[in-house]
Protein backbone atom coordinates (compact mmCIF):
# COMPACT_ATOMS: atom_id res chain seq x y z
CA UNK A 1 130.22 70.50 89.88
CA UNK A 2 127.58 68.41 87.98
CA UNK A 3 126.99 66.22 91.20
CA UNK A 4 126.93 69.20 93.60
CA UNK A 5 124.22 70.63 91.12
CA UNK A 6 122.07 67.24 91.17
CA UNK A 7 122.74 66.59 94.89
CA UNK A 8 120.85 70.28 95.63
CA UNK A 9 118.03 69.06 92.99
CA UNK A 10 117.59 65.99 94.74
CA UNK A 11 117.86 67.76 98.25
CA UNK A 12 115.30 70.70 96.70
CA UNK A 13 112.93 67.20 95.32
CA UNK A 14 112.54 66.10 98.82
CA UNK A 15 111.61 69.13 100.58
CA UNK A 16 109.00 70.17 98.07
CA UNK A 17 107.51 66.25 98.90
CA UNK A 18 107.94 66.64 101.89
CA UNK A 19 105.92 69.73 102.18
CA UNK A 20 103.38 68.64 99.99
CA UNK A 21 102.60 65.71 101.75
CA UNK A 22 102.34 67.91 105.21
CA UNK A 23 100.09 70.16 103.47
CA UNK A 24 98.06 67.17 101.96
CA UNK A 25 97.60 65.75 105.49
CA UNK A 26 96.82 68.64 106.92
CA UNK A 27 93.79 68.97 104.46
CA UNK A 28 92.33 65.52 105.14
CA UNK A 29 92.39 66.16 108.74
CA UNK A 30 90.76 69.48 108.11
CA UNK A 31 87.84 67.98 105.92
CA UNK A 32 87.43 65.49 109.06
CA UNK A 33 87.39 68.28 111.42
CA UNK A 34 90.64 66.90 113.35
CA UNK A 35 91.85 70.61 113.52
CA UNK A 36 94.56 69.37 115.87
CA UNK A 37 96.17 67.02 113.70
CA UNK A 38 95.42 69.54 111.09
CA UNK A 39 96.99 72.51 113.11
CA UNK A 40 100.08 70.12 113.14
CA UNK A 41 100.29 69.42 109.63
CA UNK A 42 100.15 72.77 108.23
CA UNK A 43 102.53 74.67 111.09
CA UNK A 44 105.17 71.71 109.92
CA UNK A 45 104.36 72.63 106.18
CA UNK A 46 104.84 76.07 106.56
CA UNK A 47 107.94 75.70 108.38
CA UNK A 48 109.50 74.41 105.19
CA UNK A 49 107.57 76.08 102.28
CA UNK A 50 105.60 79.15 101.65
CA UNK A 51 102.37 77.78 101.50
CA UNK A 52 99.65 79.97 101.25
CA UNK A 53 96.76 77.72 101.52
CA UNK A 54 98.15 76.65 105.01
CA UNK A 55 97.87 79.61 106.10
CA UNK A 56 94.68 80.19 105.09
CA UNK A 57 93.65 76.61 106.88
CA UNK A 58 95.40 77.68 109.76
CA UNK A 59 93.58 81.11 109.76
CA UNK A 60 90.46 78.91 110.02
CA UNK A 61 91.27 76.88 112.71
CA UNK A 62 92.88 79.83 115.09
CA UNK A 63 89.09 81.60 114.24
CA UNK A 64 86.92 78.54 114.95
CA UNK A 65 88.99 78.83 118.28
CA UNK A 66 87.96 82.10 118.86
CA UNK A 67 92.31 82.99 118.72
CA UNK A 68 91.22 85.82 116.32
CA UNK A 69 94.16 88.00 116.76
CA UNK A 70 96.47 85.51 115.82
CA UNK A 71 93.91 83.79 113.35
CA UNK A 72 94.66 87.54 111.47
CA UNK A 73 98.28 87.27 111.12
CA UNK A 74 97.29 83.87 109.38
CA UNK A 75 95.22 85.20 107.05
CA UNK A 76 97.88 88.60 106.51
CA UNK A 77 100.41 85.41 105.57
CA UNK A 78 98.35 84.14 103.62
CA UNK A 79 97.49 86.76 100.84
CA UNK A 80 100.73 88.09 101.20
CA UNK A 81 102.32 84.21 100.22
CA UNK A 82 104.01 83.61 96.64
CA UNK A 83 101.40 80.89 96.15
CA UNK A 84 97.96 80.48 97.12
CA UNK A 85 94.80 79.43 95.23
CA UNK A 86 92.75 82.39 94.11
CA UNK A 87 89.23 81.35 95.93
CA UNK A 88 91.48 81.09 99.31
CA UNK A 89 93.00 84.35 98.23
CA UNK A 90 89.62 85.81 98.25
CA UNK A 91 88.39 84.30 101.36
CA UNK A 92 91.53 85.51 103.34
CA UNK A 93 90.87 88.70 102.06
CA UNK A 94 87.34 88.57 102.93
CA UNK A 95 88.44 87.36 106.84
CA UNK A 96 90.68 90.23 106.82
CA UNK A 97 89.00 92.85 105.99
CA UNK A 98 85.48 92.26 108.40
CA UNK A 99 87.82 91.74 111.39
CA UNK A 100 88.91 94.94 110.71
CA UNK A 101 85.27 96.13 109.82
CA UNK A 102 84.27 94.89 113.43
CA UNK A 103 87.35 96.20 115.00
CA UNK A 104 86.69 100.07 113.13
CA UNK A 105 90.29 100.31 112.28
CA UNK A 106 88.86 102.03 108.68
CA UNK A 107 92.13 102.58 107.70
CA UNK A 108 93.21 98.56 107.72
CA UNK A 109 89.77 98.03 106.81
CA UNK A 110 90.68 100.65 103.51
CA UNK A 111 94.01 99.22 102.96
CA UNK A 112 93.40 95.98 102.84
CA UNK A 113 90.21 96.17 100.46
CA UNK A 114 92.47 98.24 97.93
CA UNK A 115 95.25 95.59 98.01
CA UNK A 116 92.13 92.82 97.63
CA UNK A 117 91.14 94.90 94.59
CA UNK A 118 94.84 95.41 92.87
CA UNK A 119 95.63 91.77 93.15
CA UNK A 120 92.09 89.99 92.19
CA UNK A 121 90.07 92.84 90.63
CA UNK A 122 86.94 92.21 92.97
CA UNK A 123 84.97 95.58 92.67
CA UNK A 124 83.04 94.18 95.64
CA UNK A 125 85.97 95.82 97.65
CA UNK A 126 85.55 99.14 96.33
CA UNK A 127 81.56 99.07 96.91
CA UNK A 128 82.05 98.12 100.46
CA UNK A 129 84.87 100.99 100.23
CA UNK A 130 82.13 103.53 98.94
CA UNK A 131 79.14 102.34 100.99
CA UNK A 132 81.42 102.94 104.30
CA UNK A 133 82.24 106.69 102.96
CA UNK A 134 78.90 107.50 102.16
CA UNK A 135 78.27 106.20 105.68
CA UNK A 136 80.66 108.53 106.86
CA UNK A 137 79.80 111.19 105.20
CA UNK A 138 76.23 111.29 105.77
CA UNK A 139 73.79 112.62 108.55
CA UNK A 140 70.90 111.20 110.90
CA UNK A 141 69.41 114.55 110.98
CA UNK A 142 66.07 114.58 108.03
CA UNK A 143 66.10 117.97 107.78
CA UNK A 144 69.84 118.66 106.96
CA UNK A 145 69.72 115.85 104.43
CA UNK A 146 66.40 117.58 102.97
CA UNK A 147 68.66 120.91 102.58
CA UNK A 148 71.48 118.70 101.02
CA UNK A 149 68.94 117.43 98.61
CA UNK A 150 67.41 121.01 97.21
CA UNK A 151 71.35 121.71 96.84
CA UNK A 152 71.95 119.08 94.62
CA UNK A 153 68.50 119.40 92.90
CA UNK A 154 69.76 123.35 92.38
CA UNK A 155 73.37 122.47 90.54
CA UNK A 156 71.24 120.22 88.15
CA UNK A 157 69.43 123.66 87.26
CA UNK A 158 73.09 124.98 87.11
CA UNK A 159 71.69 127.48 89.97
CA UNK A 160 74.66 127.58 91.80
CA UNK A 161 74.52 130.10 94.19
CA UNK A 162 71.29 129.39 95.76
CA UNK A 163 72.75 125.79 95.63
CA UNK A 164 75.80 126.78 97.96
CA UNK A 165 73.25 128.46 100.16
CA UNK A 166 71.23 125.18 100.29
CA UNK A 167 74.60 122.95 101.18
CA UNK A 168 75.70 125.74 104.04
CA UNK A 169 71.98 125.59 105.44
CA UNK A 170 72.64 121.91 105.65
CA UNK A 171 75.77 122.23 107.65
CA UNK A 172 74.27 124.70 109.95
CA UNK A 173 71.47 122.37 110.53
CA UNK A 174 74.17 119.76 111.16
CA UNK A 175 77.81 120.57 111.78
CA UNK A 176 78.94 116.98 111.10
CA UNK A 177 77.10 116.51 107.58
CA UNK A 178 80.68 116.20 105.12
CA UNK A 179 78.55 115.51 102.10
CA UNK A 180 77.66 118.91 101.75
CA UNK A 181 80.70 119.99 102.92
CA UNK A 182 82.27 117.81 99.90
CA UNK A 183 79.92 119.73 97.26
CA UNK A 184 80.90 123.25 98.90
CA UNK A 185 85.03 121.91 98.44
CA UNK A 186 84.15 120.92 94.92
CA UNK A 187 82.58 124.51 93.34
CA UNK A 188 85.17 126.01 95.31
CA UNK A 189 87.80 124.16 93.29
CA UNK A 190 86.13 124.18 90.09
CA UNK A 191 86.01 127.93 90.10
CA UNK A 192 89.81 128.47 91.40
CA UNK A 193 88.73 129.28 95.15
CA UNK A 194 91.33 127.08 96.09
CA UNK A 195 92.11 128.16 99.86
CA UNK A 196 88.08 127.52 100.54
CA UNK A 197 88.21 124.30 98.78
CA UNK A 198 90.97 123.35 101.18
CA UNK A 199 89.22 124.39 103.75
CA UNK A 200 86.38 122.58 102.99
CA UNK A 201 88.44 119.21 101.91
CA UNK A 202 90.45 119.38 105.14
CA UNK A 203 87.74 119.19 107.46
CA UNK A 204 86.74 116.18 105.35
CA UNK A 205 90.00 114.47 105.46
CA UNK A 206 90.85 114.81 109.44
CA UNK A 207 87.40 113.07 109.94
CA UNK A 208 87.92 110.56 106.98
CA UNK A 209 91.36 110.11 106.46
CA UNK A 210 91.31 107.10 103.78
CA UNK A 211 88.82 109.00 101.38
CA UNK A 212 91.52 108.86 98.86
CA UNK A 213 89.44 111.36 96.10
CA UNK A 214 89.47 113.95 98.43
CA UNK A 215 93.23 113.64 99.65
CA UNK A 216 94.50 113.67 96.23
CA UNK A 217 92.17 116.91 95.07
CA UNK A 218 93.56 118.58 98.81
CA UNK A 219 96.86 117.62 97.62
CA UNK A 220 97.17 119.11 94.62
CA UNK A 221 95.79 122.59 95.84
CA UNK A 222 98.57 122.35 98.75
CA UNK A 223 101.24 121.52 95.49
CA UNK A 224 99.96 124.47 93.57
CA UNK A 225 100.53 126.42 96.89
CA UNK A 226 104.08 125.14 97.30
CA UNK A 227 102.58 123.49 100.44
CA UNK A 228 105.14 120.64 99.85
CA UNK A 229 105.13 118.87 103.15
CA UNK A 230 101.26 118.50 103.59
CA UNK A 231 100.78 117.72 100.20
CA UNK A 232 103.20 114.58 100.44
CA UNK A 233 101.39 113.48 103.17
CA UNK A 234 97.72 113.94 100.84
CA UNK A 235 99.29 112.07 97.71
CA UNK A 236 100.66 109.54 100.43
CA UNK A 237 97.07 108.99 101.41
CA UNK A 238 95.71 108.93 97.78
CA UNK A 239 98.32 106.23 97.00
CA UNK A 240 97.36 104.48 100.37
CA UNK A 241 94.16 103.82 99.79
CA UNK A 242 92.73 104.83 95.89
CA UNK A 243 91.14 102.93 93.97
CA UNK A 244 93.68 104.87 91.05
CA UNK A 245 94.19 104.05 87.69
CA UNK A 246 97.85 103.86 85.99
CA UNK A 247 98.39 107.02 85.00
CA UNK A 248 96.67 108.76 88.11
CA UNK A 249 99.00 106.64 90.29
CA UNK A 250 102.46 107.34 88.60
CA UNK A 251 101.03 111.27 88.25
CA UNK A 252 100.85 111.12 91.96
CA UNK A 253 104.44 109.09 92.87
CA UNK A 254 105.76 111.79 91.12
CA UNK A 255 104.30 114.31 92.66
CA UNK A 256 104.66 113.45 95.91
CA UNK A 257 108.13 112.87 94.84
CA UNK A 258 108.96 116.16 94.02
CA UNK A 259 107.28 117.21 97.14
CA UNK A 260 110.20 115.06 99.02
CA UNK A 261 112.69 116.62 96.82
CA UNK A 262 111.81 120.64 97.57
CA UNK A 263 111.70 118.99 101.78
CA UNK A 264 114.94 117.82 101.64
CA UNK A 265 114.13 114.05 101.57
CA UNK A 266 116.17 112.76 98.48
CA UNK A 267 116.16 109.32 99.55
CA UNK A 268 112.29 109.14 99.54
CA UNK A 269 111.96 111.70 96.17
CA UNK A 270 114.59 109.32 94.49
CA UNK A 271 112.55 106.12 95.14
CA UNK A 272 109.55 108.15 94.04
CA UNK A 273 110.70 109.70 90.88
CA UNK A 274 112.97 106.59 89.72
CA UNK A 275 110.05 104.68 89.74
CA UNK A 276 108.05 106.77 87.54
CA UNK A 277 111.42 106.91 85.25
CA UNK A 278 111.79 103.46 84.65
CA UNK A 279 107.62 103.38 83.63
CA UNK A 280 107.93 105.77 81.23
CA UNK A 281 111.01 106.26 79.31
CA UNK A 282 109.86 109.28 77.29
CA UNK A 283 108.59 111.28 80.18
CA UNK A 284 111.30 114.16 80.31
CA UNK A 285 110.55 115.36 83.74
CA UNK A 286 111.30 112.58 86.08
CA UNK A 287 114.72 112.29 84.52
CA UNK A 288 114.89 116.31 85.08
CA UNK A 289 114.64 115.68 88.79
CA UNK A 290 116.49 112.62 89.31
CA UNK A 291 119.39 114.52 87.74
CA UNK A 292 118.68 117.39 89.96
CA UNK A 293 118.86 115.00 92.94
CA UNK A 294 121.88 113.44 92.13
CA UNK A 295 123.64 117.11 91.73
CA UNK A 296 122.13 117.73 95.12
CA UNK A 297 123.53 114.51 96.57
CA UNK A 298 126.78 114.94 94.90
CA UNK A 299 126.34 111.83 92.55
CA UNK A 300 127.14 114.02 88.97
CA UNK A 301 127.51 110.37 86.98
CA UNK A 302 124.61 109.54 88.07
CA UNK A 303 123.25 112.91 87.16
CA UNK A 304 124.73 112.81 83.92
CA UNK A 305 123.36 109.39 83.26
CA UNK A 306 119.82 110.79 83.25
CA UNK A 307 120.65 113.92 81.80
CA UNK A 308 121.99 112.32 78.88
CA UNK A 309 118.60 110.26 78.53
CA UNK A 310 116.67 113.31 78.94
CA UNK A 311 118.68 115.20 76.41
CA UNK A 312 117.69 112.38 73.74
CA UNK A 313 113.98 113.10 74.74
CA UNK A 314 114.78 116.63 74.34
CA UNK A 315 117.64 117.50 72.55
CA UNK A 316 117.52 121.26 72.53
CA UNK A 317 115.89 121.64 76.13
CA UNK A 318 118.31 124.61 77.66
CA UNK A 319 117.70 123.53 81.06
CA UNK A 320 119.15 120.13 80.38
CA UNK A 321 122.10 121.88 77.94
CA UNK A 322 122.72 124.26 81.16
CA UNK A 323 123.16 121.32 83.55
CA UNK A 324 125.15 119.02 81.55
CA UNK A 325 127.55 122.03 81.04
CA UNK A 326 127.30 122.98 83.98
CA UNK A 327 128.46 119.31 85.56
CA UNK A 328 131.27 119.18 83.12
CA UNK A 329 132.91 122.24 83.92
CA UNK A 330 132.40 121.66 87.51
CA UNK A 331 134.23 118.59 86.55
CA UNK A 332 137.03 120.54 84.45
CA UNK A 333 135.75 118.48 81.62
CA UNK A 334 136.44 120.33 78.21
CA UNK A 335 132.94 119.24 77.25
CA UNK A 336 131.33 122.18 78.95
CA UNK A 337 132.10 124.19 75.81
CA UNK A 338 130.01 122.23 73.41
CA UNK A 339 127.46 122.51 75.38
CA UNK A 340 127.74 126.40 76.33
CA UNK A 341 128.08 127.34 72.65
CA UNK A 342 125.33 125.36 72.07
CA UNK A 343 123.23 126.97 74.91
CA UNK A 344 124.04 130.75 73.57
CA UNK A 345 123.20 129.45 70.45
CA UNK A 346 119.53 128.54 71.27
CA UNK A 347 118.98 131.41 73.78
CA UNK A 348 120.29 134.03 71.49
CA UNK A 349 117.35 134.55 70.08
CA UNK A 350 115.27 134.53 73.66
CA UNK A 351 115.90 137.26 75.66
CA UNK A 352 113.23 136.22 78.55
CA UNK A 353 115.29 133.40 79.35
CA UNK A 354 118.92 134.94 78.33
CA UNK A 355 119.40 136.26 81.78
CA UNK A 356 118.78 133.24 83.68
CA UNK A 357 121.76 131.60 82.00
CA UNK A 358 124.45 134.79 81.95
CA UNK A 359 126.44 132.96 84.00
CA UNK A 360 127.21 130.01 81.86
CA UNK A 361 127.37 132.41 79.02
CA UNK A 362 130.05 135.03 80.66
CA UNK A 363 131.87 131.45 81.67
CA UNK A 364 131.85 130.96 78.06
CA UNK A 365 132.59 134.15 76.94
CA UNK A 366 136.03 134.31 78.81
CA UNK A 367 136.74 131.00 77.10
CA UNK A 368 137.10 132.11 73.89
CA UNK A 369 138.29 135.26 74.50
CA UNK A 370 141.47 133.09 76.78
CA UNK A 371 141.87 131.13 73.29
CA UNK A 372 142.17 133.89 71.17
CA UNK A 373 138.31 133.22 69.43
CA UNK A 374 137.87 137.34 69.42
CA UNK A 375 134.99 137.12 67.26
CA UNK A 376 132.96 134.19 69.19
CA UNK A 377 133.50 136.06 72.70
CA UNK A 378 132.36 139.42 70.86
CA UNK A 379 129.22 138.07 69.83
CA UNK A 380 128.83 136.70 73.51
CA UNK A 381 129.97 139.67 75.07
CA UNK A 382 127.52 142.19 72.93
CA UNK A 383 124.96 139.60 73.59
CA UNK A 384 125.44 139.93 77.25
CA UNK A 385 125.12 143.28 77.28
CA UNK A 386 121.94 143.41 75.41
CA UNK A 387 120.33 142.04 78.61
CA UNK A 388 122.49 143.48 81.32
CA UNK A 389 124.08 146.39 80.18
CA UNK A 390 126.22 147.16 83.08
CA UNK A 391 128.11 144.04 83.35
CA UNK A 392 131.60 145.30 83.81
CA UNK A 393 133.12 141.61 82.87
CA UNK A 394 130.90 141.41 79.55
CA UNK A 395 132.33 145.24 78.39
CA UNK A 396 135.88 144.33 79.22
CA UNK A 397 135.44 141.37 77.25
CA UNK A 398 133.53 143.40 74.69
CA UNK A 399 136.42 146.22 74.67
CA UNK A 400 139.42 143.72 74.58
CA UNK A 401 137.75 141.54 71.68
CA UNK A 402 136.91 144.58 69.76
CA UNK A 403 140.03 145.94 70.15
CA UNK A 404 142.10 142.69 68.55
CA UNK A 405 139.17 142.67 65.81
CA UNK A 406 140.35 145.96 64.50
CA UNK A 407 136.85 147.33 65.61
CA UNK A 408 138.95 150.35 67.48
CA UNK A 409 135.58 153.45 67.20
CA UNK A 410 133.77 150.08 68.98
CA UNK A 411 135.98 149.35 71.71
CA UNK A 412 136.78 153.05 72.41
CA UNK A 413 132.99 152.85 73.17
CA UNK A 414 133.07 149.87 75.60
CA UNK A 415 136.38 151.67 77.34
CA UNK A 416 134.79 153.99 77.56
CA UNK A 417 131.99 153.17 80.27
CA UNK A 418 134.37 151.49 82.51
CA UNK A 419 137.03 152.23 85.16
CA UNK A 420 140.08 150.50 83.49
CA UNK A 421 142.21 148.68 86.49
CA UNK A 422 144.65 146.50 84.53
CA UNK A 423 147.73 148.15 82.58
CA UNK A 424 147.23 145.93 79.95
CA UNK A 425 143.94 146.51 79.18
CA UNK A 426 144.76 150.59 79.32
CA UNK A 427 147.35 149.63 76.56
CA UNK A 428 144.51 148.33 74.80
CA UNK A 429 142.36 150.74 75.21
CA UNK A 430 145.48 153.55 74.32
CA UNK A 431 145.72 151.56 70.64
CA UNK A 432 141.95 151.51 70.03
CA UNK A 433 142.05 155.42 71.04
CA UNK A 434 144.89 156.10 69.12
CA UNK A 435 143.62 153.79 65.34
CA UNK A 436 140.23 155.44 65.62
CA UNK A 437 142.08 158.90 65.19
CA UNK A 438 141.66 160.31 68.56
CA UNK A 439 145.78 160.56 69.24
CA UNK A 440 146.16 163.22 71.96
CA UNK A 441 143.56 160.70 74.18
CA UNK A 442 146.25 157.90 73.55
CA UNK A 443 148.82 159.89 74.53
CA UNK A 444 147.19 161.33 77.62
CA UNK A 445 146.61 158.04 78.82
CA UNK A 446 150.66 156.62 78.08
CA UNK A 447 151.99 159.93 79.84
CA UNK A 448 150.36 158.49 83.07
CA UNK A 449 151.93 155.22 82.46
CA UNK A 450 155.49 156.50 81.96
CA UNK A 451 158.01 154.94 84.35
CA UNK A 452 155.73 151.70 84.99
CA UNK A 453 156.76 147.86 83.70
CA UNK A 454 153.44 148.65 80.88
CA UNK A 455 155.46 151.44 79.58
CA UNK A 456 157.93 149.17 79.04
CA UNK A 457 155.80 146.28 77.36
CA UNK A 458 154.27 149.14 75.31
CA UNK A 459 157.47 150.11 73.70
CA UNK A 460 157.53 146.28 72.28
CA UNK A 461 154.19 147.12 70.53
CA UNK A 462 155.00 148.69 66.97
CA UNK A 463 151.69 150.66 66.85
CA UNK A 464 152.09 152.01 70.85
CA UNK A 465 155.99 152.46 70.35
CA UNK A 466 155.33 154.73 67.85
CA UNK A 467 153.00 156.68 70.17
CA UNK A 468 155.66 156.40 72.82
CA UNK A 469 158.02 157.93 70.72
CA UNK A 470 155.95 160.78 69.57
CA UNK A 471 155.35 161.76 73.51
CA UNK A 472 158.97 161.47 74.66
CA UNK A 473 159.52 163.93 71.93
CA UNK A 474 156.40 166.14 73.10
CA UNK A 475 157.92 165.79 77.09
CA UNK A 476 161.67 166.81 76.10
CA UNK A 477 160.34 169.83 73.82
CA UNK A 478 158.29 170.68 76.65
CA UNK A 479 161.47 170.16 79.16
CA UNK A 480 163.41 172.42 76.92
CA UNK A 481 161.12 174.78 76.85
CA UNK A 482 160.73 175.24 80.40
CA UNK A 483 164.59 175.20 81.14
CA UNK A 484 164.35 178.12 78.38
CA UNK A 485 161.79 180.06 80.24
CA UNK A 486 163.94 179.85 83.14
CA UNK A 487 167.10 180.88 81.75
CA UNK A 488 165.27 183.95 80.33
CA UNK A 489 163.92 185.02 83.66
C-alpha cells in the first residue's frame, strides 16, 4: 500500500513539472511574441492542469488574431480556473466584460461585472454597472429632463404632489424617460400604492431587465400579493445581477424559495431554503419550510430532522408542536401524545388559534378517553366545546367522561344536546339520568331497550340492574292490570 501511495506521488510530481514547464515555455515565447510556439505551449499545459494563466495567454493570442469568439471562451476559462494570478484575473475580467459591452448583450455584460465584483471586490464593476443604467434610464429630449429636474428639486421641498405632476409631465414629454418613471414607482411604494408601483417598476424592468434594485423592490410587492411565480422570477433577477449584501442575498434565496415552494417546485425551494438553513442556524423559518417540504415530498425523517432543530430554536412554537405530532401519529408513533398534550396545553389559554388545531386536539381527546384518563379528555372535550360548541364528537366525549367522573347533572347536560346512536352510550346516559335523581327519564329510556343485547349488558351493571328491576316490576303490574281490566269487562 505504501508503494502504491508513493508511486501516485511520484506519478502526481511529474505531471505538475511537466505542466509547469509547458506553461513556463509558453510564457517566454509569449514575451518574444512567438504566439505560435506559445499557442502550443499553453494548449499542451492546459491539457494536463487547470491553469488559469494559460488561459488567459491564450485569450490574448486568439484576440490579437482577431478569433474573438473563441478568444472569449478563453478568457470565461480563465476566471472561472481554481488558480490564476489576481492581475490576470482582473484583466480576463476586463476582456470579458467590453466584448460583451461591444456586443450589447447587457445581461452578460451585468453578469459578468457582478461575478468580477464578488470574487475581487473591484467597485469599478459596479460604476460601469451604474453608469450603463443611468444610460438606460435617461432621455435625449432637454425638455423632459428639465421636467425630471423641477420633480426632484420639488421632493427636496417634500412637495410631493406637484413633484409627481412634474415626473408625469416628463414622461408625457417623453414616453421612454424610466428615470422618472423610477421616482413615480418609488412614492408609490413608499406610501403602500403597491399595484402603481408595480406598474411603474414593470415597465422599468421589461426595458432593463438586469437593474437588480428595481427587480427585487417589484418582487417583493408581487410576494406580498401572493404573486409567487413572477416574483421568483424578480428575486431570480435581483440575485442575477445585484450588487447585494449578505443578508439582502440570503433574505432573497429564501424568498424566492418559498415562492418555489407555494408553485410546486420543491426541488428548486429545497436548494433555496437549505441554503439559507445551513447559514444561519438560529433562523426558525427556513427550517419551518424545509420540514414542510419534506412532508410534502413524503420524506417525514427528514422533516423531523429539521423540526427537531427548529423546536430547539423554539421550543414552545405550536406550529412546530402540531407538525411533529402530527408526523408521529401519522407514523403510529406513541410520541404524538407528548406532543398533543403539550399543544392543548399552550393553546388552552388562546382561543384565536384553538380552532386551527381542533383536530389534533379531538385526536387527543379520544386518546385518553380510550385509556381510561376521564379527567384529561374532559378538560379537552369542555375545551373543545368552548370554541365549537356543536361538535358532536367533543360532547360525546364530554358526556361519556362526565359520566365515569361521577359528574352525572353534567353529562345529563351534554346527552342531552345530542342524538344518542350507540346502546352503550344510552346506558350511559340512562345512569347519569338516573344518579342525578331524574329516575322515570332512566327508565323511559331502558323500556325502549328491553329485548336488545344492551338490555342484557345493563343487567350486569349494579346501578342499571337495579333500574331494570324496578321497571320489570312497573311492566308486570301494568300487565296485570290490564289482564284485570279485561277480565272485568
Amino acid at each position: 500500500m505504501k508503494k502504491y501511495i508513493l508511486t501516485l506521488f511520484f506519478i502526481f510530481f511529474i505531471i505538475t513539472a511537466q505542466a509547469s514547464e509547458y506553461h513556463y515555455k509558453g510564457k517566454s515565447a509569449y514575451i518574444h511574441r512567438n504566439y505560435e510556439k506559445a499557442r502550443e505551449m499553453f494548449l499542451k499545459d492546459i491539457q494536463i492542469s487547470d491553469e488559469g494563466d494559460s488561459y488567459y495567454f491564450l485569450g490574448e493570442i486568439e484576440k490579437n488574431d482577431k478569433n474573438y469568439d473563441l478568444s472569449l471562451e478563453y478568457f470565461k476559462k480563465a476566471v472561472s480556473a481554481k488558480k490564476i494570478s489576481r492581475k490576470l484575473l482582473v484583466n480576463s475580467y476586463w476582456n470579458i466584460i467590453i466584448f460583451y459591452e461591444q456586443k450589447g448583450d447587457y445581461q452578460n455584460y451585468i453578469k459578468y461585472s457582478r461575478d468580477f465584483w464578488q470574487k475581487t471586490g473591484e467597485r469599478s464593476a459596479k460604476q460601469k454597472i451604474d453608469s450603463l443604467i443611468n444610460k438606460l434610464m435617461w432621455s435625449d429630449s432637454q425638455e423632459a429632463v428639465d421636467k425630471y429636474n423641477e420633480g426632484i428639486s420639488l421632493l427636496k421641498k417634500n412637495d410631493q404632489d406637484n413633484a409627481v405632476m412634474a415626473f408625469s409631465q416628463a414622461i408625457n414629454i417623453d414616453s421612454n424617460f424610466l428615470a422618472p418613471r423610477f421616482e413615480l414607482g418609488l412614492i408609490s411604494y413608499k406610501k403602500g400604492n403597491y399595484s402603481e408601483a408595480a406598474r411603474q417598476f414593470s415597465i422599468i424592468t421589461e426595458r432593463i431587465p438586469f437593474y437588480a434594485e428595481v427587480q427585487l423592490l417589484l418582487g417583493r410587492i408581487n410576494f406580498s400579493n401572493k404573486n409567487y411565480a413572477p416574483a421568483a422570477k424578480n428575486f431570480d433577477a435581483a440575485l442575477t445581477y445585484g450588487f447585494i449584501d449578505k443578508k439582502t442575498e440570503y433574505d432573497t434565496i429564501l424568498k424566492r424559495g418559498i415562492c418555489y415552494y407555494h408553485t410546486g417546485d420543491y426541488e428548486n425551494a429545497e436548494e433555496d431554503i437549505s441554503l439559507v438553513a445551513d447559514s444561519s442556524q438560529n433562523d426558525l423559518e427556513p427550517h419551518l419550510l424545509l420540514s414542510a417540504i419534506y412532508i410534502k415530498k413524503g420524506d417525514f425523517e427528514s422533516a423531523l430532522k429539521y423540526l427537531a432543530k427548529a423546536e430547539k430554536i423554539s421550543p414552545d412554537n405550536s406550529s412546530i408542536i402540531f407538525q411533529t405530532g402530527s408526523i408521529y401519529y401519522h407514523k403510529n408513533d406513541a410520541r404524538f401524545v407528548k406532543y398533543f398534550d403539550k399543544l392543548f396545553d399552550i393553546e388552552n389559554q388562546n382561543p384565536k388559534n384553538y380552532e386551527s388545531y381542533i383536530k389534533a386536539f379531538k385526536i387527543i381527546m379520544n386518546y385518553h378517553y380510550q385509556r381510561q384518563n376521564y379527567q384529561r379528555s374532559f378538560e379537552i372535550a369542555q375545551k373543545n366545546l368552548s370554541v365549537v360548541t356543536q361538535d358532536y364528537e367533543s360532547i360525546l366525549i364530554a358526556g361519556r367522561s362526565a359520566t365515569y367522573l361521577g359528574k352525572n347533572e353534567e353529562a345529563v347536560s351534554f346527552f342531552k344536546k345530542i342524538s344518542i346512536v350507540e346502546s352503550k352510550d344510552k346506558l350511559l346516559y340512562t345512569k347519569a339520568l338516573g344518579l342525578s335523581g331524574k329516575k322515570n327519564e332512566a327508565l323511559n329510556i331502558l323500556r325502549t331497550l328491553r329485548g336488545s343485547s344492551a338490555y342484557l349488558e345493563a343487567k350486569e351493571d349494579k346501578i342499571l340492574k337495579t333500574y331494570i328491576d324496578e321497571l320489570e316490576e312497573i311492566i308486570k303490574e301494568s300487565n296485570k292490570q290490564s289482564q284485570t281490566n279485561t277480565t272485568g269487562m
